[in-house]
C-alpha atoms as a PDB file:
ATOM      1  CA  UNK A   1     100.862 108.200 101.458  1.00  0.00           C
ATOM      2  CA  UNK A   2      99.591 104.362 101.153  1.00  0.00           C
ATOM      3  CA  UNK A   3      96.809 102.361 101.212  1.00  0.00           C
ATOM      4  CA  UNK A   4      96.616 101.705 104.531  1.00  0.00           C
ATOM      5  CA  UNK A   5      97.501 105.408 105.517  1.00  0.00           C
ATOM      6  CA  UNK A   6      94.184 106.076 103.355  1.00  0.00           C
ATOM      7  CA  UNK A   7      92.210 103.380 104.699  1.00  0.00           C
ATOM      8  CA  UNK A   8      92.920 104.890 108.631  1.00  0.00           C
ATOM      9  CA  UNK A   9      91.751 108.192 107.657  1.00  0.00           C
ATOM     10  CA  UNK A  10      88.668 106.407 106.247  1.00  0.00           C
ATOM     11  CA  UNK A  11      87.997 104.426 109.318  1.00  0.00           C
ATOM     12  CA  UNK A  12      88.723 107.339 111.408  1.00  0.00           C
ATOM     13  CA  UNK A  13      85.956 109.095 109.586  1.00  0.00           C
ATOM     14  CA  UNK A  14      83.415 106.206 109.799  1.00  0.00           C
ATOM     15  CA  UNK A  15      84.326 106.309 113.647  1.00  0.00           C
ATOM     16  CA  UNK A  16      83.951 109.896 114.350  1.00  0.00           C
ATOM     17  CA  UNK A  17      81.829 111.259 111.513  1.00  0.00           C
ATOM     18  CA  UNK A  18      81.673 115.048 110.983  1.00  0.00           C
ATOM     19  CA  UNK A  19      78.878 116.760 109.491  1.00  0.00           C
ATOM     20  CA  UNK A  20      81.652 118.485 106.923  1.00  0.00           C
ATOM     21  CA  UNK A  21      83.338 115.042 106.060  1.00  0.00           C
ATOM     22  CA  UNK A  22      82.065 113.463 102.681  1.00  0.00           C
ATOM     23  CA  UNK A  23      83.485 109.887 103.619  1.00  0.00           C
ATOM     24  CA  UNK A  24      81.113 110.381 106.961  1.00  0.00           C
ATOM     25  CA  UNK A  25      78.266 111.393 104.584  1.00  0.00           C
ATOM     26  CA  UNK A  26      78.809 108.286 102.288  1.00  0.00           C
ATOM     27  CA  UNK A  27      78.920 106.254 105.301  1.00  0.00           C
ATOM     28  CA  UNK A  28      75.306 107.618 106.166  1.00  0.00           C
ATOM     29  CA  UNK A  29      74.351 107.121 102.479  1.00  0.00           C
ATOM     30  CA  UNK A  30      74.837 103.302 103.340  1.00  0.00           C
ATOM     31  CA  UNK A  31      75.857 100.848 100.912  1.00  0.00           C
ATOM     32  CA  UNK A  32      73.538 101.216  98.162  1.00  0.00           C
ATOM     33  CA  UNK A  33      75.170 104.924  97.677  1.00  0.00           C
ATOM     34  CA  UNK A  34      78.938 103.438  98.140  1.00  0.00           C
ATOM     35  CA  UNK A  35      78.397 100.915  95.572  1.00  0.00           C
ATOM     36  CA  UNK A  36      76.857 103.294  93.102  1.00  0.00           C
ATOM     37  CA  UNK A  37      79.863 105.137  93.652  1.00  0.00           C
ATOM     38  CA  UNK A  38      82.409 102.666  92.989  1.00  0.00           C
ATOM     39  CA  UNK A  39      80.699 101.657  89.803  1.00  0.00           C
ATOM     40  CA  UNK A  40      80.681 105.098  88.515  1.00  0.00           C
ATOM     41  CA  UNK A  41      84.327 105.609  88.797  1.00  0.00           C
ATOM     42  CA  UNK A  42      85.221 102.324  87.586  1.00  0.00           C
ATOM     43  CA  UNK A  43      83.437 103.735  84.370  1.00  0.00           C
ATOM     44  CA  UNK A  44      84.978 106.856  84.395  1.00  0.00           C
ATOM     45  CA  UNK A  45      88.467 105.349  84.537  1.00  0.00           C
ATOM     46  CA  UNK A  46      87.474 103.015  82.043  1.00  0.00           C
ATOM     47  CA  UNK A  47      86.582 106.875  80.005  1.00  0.00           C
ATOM     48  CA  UNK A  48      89.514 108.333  80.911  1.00  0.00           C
ATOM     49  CA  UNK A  49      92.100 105.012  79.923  1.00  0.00           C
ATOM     50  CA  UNK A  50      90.566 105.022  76.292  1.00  0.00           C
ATOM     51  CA  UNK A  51      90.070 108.554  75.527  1.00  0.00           C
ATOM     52  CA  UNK A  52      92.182 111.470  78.197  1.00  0.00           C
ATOM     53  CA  UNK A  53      95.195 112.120  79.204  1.00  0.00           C
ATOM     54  CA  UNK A  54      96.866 110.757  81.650  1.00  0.00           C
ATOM     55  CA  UNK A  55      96.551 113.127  84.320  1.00  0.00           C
ATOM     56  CA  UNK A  56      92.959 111.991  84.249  1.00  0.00           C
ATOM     57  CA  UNK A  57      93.778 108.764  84.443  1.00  0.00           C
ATOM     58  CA  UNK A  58      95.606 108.791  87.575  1.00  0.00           C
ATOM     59  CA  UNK A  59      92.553 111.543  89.038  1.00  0.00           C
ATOM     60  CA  UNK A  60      89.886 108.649  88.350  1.00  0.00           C
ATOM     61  CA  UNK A  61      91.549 106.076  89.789  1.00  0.00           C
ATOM     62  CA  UNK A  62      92.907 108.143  92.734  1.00  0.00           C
ATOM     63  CA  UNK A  63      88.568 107.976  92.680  1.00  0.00           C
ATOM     64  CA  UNK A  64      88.096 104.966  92.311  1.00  0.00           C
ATOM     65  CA  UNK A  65      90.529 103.530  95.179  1.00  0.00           C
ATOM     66  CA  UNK A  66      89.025 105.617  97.546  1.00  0.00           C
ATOM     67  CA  UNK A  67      85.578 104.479  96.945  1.00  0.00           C
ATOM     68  CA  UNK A  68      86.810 101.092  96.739  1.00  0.00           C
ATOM     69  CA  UNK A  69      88.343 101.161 100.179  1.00  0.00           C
ATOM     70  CA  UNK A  70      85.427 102.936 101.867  1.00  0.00           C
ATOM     71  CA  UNK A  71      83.305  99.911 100.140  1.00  0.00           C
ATOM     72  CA  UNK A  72      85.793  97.631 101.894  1.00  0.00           C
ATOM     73  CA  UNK A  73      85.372  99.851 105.107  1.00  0.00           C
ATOM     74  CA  UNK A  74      81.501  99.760 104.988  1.00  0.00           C
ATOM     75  CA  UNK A  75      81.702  96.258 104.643  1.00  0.00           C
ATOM     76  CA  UNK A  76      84.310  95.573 107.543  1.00  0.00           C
ATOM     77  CA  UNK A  77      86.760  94.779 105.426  1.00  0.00           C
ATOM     78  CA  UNK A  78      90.752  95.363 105.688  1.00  0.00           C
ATOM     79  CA  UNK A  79      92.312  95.854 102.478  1.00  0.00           C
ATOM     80  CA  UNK A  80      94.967  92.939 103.882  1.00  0.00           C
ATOM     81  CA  UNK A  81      92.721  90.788 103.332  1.00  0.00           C
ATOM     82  CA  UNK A  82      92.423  91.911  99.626  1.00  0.00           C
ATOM     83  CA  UNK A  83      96.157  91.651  99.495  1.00  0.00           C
ATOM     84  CA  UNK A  84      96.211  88.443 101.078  1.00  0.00           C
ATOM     85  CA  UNK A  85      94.181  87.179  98.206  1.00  0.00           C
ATOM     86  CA  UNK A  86      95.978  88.567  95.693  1.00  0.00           C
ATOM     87  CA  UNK A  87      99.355  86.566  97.327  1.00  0.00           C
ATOM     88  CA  UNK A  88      97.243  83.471  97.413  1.00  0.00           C
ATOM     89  CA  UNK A  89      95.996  83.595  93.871  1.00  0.00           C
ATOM     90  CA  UNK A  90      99.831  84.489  93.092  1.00  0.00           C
ATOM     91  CA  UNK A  91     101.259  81.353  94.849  1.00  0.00           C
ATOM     92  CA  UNK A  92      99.013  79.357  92.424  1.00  0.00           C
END
């Protein structure tokens, strides 16, 4: 699996939403929801780094990515871009 294997599925879902799909329901939550979301699980990893195991480590972040890249999705943007920025702030 990789990001960009994650972020298809994601799109895919935003494109042909399913009433069973919970990416398709965030995307009809709209931003506001995503948002709230992605701040929730960036405190729960922040939780889980100071005070569980591992294991949940790696589950809330597995979280938080996700939300982050439907965030990106919902916003039209690719997560190349986020690595391009990352290369750029590298180079410097």
């Amino acid at each position: 699996m990789s990001i960009q294997w994650l972020f298809d599925v994601i799109e895919d879902r935003k494109q042909n939403p399913s009433e069973k799909s919970y990416t398709a329901r965030l995307f009809r939550d709209g931003l506001p929801k995503i948002a709230q979301k992605v701040g929730e699980e960036g405190t729960e990893v922040v939780v889980a780094a100071l005070a569980q195991d591992d294991q949940r480590l790696i589950e809330e972040v597995a979280d938080l990515t996700y939300h982050t890249l439907v965030l990106l999705s919902a916003r039209n943007i690719h997560p190349d871009q986020i690595f391009a920025e990352l290369e750029k702030r590298h180079r410097n």
